[in-house]
PDB file of N, CA and C in Angstrom:
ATOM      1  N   UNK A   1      93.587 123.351 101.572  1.00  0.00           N
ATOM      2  CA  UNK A   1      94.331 122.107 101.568  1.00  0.00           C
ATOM      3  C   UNK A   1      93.958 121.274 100.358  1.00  0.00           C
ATOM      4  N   UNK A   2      95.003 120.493  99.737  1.00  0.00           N
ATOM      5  CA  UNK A   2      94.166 119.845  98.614  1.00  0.00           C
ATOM      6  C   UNK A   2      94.723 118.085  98.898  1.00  0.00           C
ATOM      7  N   UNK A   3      94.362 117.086  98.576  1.00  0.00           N
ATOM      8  CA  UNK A   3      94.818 115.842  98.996  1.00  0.00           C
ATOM      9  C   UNK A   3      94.571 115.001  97.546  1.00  0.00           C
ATOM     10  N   UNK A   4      95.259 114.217  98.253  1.00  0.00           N
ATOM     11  CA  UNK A   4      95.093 112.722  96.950  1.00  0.00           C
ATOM     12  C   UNK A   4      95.193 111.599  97.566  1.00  0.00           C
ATOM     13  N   UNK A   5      94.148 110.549  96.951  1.00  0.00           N
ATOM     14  CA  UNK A   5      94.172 108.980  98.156  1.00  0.00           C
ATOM     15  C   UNK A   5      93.597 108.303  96.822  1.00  0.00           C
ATOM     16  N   UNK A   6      93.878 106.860  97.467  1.00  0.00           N
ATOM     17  CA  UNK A   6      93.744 105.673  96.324  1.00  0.00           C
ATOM     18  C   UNK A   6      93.236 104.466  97.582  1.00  0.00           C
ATOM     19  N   UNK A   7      92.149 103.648  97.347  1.00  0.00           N
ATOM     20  CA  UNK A   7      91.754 102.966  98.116  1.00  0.00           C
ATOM     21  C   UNK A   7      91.455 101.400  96.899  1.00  0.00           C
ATOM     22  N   UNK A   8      91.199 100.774  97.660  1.00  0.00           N
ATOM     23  CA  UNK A   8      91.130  99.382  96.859  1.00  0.00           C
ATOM     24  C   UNK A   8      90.929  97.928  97.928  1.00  0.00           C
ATOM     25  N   UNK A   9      89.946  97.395  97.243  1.00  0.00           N
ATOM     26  CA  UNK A   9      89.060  96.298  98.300  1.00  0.00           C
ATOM     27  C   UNK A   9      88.884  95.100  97.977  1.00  0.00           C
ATOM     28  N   UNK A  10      89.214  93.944  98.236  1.00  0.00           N
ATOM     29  CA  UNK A  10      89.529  92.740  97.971  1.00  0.00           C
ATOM     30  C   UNK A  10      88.233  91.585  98.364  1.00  0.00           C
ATOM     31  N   UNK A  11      86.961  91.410  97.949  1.00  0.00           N
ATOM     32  CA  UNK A  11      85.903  91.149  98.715  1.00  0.00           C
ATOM     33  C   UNK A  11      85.913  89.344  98.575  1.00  0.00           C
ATOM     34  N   UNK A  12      86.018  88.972  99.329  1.00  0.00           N
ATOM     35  CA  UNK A  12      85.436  87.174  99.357  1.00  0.00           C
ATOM     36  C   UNK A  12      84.032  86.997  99.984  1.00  0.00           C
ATOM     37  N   UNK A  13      83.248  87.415  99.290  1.00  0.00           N
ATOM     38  CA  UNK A  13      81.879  87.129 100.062  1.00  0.00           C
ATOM     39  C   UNK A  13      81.057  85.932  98.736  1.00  0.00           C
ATOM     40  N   UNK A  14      79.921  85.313  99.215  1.00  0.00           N
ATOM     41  CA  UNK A  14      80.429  84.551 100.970  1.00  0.00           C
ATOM     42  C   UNK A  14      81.031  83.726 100.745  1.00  0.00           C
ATOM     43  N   UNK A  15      81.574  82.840 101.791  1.00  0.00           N
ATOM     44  CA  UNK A  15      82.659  81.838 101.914  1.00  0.00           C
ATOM     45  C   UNK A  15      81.216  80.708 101.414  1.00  0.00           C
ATOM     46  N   UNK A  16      82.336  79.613 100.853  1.00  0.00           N
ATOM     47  CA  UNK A  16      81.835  78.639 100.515  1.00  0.00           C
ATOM     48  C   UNK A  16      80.873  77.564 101.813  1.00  0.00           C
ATOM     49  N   UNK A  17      81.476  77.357 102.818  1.00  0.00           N
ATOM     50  CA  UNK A  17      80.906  77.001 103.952  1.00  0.00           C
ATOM     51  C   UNK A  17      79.838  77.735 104.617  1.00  0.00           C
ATOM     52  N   UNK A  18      79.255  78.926 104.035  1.00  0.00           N
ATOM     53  CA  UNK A  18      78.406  79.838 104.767  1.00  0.00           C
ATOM     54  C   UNK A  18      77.878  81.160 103.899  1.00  0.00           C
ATOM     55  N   UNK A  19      76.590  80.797 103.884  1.00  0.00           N
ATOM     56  CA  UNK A  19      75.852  81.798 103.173  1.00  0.00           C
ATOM     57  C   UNK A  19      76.163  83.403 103.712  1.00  0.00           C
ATOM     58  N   UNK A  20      76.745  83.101 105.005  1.00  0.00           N
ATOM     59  CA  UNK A  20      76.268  84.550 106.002  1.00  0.00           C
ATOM     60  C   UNK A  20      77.418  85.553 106.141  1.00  0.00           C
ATOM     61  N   UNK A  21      78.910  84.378 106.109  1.00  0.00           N
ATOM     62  CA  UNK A  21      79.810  84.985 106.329  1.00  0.00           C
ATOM     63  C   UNK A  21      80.861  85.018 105.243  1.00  0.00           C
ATOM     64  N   UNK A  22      81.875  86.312 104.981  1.00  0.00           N
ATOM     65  CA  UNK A  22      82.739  86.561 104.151  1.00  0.00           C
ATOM     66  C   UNK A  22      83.711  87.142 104.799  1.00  0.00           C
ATOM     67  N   UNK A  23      84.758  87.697 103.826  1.00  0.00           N
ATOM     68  CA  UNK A  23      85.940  88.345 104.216  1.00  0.00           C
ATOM     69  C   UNK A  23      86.522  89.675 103.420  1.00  0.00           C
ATOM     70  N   UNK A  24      87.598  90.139 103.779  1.00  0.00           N
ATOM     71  CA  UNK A  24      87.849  91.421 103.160  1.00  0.00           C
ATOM     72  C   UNK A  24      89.528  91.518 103.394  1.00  0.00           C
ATOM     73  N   UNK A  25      90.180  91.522 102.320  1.00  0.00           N
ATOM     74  CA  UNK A  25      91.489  92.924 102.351  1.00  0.00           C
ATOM     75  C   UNK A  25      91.617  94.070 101.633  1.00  0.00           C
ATOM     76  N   UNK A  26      92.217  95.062 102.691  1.00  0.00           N
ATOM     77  CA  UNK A  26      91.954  96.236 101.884  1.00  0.00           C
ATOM     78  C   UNK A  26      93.394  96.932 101.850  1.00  0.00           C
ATOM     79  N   UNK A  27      93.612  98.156 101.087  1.00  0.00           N
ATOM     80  CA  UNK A  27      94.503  98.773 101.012  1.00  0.00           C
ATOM     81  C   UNK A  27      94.096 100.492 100.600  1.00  0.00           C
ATOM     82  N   UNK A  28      94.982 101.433 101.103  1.00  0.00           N
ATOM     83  CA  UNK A  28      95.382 102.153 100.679  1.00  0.00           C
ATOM     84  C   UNK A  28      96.027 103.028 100.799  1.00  0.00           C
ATOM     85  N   UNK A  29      95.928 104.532 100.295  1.00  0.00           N
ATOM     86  CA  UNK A  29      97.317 105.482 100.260  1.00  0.00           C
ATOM     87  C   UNK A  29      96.781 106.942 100.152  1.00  0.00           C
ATOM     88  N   UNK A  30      97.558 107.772 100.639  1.00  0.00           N
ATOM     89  CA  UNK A  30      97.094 109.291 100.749  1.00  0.00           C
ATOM     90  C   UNK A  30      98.011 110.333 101.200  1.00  0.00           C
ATOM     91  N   UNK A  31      97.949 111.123 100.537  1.00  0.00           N
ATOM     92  CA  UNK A  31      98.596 112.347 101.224  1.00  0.00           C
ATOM     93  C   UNK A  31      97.873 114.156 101.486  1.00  0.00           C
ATOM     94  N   UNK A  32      98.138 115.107 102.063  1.00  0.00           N
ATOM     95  CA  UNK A  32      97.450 115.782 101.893  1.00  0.00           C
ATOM     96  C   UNK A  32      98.408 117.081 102.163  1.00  0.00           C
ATOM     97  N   UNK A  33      98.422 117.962 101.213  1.00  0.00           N
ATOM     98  CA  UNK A  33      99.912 119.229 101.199  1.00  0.00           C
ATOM     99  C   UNK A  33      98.535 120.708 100.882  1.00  0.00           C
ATOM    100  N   UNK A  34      99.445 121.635 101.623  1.00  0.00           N
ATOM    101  CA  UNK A  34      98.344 123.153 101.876  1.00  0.00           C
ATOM    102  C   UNK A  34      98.496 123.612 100.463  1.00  0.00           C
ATOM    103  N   UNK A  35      99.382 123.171  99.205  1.00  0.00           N
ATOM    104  CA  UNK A  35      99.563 123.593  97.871  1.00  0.00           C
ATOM    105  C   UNK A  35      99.756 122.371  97.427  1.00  0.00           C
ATOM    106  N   UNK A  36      98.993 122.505  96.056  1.00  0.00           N
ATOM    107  CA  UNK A  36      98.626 121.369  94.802  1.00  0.00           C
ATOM    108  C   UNK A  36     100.402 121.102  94.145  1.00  0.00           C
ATOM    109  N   UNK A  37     101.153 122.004  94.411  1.00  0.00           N
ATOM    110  CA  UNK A  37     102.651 122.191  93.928  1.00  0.00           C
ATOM    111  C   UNK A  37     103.136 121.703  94.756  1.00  0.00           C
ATOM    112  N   UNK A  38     103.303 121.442  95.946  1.00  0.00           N
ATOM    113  CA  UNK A  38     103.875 120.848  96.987  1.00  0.00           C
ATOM    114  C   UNK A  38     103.524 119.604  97.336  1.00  0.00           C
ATOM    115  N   UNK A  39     103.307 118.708  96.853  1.00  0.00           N
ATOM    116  CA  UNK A  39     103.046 117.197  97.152  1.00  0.00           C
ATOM    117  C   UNK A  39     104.434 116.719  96.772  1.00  0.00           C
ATOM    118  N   UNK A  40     104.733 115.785  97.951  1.00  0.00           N
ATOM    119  CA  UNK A  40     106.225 114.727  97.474  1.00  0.00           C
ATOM    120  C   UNK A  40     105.685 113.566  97.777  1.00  0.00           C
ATOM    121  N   UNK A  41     106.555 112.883  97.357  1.00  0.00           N
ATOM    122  CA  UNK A  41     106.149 111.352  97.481  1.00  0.00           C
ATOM    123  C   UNK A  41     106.487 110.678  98.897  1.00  0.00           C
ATOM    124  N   UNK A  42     107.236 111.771  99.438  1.00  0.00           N
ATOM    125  CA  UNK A  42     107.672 111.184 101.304  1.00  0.00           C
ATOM    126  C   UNK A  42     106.406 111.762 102.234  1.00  0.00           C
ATOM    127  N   UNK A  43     105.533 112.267 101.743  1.00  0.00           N
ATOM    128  CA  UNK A  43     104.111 112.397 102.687  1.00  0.00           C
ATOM    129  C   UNK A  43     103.060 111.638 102.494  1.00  0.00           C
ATOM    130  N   UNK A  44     103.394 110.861 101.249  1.00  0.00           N
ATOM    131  CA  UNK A  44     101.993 109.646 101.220  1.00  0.00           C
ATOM    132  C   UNK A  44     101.911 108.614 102.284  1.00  0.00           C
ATOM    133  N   UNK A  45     100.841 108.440 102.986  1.00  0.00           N
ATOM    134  CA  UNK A  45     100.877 107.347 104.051  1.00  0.00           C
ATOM    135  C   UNK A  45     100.103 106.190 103.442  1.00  0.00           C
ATOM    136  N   UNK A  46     100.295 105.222 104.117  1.00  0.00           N
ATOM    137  CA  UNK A  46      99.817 103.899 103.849  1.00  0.00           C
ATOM    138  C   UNK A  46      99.267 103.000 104.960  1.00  0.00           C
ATOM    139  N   UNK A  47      98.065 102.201 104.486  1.00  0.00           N
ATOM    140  CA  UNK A  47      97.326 101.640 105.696  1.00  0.00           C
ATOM    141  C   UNK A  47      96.783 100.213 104.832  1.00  0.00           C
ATOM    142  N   UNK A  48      96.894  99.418 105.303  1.00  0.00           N
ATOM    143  CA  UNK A  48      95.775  98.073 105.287  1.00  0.00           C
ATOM    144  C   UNK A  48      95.125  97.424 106.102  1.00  0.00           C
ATOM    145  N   UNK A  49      94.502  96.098 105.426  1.00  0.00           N
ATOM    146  CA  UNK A  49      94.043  95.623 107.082  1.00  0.00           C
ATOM    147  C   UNK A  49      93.462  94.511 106.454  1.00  0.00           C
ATOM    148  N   UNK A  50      92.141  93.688 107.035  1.00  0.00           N
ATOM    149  CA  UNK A  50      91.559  93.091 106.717  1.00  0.00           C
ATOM    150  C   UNK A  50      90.311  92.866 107.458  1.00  0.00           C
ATOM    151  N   UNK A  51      89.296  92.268 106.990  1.00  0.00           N
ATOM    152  CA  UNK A  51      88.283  92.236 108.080  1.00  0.00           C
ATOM    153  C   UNK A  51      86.878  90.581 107.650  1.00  0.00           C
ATOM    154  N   UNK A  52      85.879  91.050 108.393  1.00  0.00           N
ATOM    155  CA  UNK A  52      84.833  89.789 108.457  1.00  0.00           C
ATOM    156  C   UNK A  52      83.793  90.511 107.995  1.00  0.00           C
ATOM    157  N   UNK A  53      83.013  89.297 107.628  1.00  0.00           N
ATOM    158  CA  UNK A  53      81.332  89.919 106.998  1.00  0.00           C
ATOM    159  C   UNK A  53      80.484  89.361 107.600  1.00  0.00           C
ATOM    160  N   UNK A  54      79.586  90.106 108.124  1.00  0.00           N
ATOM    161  CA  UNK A  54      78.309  88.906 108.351  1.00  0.00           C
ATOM    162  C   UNK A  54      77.039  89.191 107.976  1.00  0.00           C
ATOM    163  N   UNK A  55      76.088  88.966 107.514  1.00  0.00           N
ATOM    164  CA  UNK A  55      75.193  89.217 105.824  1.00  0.00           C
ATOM    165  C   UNK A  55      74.150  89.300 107.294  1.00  0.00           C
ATOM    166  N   UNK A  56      73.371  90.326 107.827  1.00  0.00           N
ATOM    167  CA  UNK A  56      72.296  90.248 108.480  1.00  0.00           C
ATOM    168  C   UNK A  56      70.730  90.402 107.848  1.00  0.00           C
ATOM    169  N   UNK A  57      70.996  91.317 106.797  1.00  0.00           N
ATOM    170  CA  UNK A  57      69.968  91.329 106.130  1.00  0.00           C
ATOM    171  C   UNK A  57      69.837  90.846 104.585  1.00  0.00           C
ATOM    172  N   UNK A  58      69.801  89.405 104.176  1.00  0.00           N
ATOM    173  CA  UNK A  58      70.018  89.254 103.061  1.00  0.00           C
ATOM    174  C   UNK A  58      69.807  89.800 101.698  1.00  0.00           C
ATOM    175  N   UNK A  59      68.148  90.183 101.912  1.00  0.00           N
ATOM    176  CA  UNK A  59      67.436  90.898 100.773  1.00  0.00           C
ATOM    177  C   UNK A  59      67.845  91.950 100.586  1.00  0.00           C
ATOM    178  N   UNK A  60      68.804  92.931 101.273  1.00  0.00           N
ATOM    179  CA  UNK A  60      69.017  94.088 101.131  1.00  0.00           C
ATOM    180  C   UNK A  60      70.564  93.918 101.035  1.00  0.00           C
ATOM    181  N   UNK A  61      71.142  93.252 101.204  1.00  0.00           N
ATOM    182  CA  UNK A  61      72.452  92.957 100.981  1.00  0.00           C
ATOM    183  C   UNK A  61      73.193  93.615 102.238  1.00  0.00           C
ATOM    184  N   UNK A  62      72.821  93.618 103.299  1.00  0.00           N
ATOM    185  CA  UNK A  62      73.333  94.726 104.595  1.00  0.00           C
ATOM    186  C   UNK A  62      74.320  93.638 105.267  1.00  0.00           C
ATOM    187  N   UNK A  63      75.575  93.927 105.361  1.00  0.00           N
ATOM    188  CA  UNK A  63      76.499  93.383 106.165  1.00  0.00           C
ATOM    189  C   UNK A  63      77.191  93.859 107.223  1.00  0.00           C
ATOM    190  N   UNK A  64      77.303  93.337 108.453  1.00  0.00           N
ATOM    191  CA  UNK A  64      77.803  94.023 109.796  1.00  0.00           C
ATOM    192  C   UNK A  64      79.392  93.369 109.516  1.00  0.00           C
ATOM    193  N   UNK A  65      79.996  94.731 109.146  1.00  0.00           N
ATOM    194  CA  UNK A  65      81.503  94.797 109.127  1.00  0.00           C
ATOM    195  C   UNK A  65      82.392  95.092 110.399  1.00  0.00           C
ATOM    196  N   UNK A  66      83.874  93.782 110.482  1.00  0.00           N
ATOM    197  CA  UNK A  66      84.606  93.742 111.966  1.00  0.00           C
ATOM    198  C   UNK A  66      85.427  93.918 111.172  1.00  0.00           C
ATOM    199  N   UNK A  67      86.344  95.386 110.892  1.00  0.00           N
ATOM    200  CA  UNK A  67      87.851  95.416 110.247  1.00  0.00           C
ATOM    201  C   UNK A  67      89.030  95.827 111.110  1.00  0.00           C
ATOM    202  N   UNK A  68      90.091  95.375 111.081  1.00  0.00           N
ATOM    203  CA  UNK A  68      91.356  95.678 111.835  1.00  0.00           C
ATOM    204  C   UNK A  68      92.160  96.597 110.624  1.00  0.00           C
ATOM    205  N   UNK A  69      92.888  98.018 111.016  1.00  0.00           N
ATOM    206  CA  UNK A  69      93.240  98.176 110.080  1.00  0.00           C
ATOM    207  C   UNK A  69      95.128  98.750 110.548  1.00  0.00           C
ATOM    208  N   UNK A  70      95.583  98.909 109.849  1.00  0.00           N
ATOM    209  CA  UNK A  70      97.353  99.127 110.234  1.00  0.00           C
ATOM    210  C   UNK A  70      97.504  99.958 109.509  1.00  0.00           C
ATOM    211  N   UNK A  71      98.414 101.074 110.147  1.00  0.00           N
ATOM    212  CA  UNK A  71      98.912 102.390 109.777  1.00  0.00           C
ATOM    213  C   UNK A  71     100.292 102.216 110.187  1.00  0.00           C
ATOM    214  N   UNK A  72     100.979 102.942 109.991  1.00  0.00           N
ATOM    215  CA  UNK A  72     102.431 103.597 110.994  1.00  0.00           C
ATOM    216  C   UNK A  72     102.086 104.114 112.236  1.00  0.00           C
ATOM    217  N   UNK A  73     101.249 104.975 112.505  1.00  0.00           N
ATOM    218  CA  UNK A  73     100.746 104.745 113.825  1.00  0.00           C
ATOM    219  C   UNK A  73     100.352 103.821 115.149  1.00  0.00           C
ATOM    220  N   UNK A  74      99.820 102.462 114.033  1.00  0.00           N
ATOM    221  CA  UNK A  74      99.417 101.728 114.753  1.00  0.00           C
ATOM    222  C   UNK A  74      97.912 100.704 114.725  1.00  0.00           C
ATOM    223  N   UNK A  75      97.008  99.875 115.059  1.00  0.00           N
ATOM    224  CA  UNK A  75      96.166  99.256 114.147  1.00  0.00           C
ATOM    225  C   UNK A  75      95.029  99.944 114.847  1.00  0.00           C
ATOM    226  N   UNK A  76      93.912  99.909 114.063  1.00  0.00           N
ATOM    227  CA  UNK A  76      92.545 100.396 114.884  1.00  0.00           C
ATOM    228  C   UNK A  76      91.759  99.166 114.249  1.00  0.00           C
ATOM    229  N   UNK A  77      90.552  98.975 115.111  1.00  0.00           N
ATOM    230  CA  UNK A  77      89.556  98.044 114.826  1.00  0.00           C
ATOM    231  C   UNK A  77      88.435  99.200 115.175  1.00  0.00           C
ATOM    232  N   UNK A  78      87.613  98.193 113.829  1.00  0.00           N
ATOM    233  CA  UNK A  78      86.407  99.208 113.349  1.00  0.00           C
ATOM    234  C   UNK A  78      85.024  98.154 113.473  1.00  0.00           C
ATOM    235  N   UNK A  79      84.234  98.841 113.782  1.00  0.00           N
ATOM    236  CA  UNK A  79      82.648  98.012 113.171  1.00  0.00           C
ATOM    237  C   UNK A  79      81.331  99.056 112.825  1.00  0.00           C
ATOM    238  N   UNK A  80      81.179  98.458 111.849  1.00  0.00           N
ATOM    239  CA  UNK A  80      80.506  99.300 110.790  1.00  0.00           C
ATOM    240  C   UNK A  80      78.989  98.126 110.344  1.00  0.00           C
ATOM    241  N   UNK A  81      78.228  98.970 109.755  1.00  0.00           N
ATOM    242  CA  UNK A  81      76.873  98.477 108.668  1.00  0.00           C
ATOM    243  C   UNK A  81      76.873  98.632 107.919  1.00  0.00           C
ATOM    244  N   UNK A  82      76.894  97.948 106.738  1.00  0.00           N
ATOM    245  CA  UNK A  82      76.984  98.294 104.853  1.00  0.00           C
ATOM    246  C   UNK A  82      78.778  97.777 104.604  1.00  0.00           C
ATOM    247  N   UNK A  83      78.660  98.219 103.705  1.00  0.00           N
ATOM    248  CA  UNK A  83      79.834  98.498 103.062  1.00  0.00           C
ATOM    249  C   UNK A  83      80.005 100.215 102.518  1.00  0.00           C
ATOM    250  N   UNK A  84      81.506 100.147 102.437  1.00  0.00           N
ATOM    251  CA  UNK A  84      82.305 101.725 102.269  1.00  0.00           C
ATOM    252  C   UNK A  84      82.204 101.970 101.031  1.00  0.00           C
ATOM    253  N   UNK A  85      82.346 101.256 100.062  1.00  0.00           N
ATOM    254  CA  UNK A  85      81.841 101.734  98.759  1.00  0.00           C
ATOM    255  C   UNK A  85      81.497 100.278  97.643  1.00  0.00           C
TER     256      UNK A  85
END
């Protein structure tokens, strides 16, 4: 199988009112075809979302991430430690 995706992250950390907390929009796109010759542009999917930060460990920069995200499928909510990249 071979694929192609494009991701991209919109960071507001931290908000002016709060050392602790920030925000996030994100985007991106992907497709994935069983031949490198066979990719069209009607199989790329698309997803965004947005989410919250909250800085638990300052010195290390560790943030407990709350993201909602939207597909064509439908939205999922996520929670995570760190950041994705």
């Amino acid at each position: 199988r071979n694929h192609i995706a494009g991701q991209a992250e919109y960071r507001l950390l931290p908000f002016n009112f709060s050392k602790k907390f920030g925000a996030v929009l994100f985007a991106s796109a992907g497709a994935v075809s069983p031949e490198i010759d066979k990719f069209n542009m009607k199989q790329i999917r698309l997803a965004g979302g947005g989410g919250i930060r909250y800085l638990l460990f300052p010195k290390k920069d560790i943030f407990l991430r709350l993201d909602v995200g939207f597909t064509r499928e439908g939205p999922g909510l996520y929670i995570f430690t760190g950041e994705a990249f």
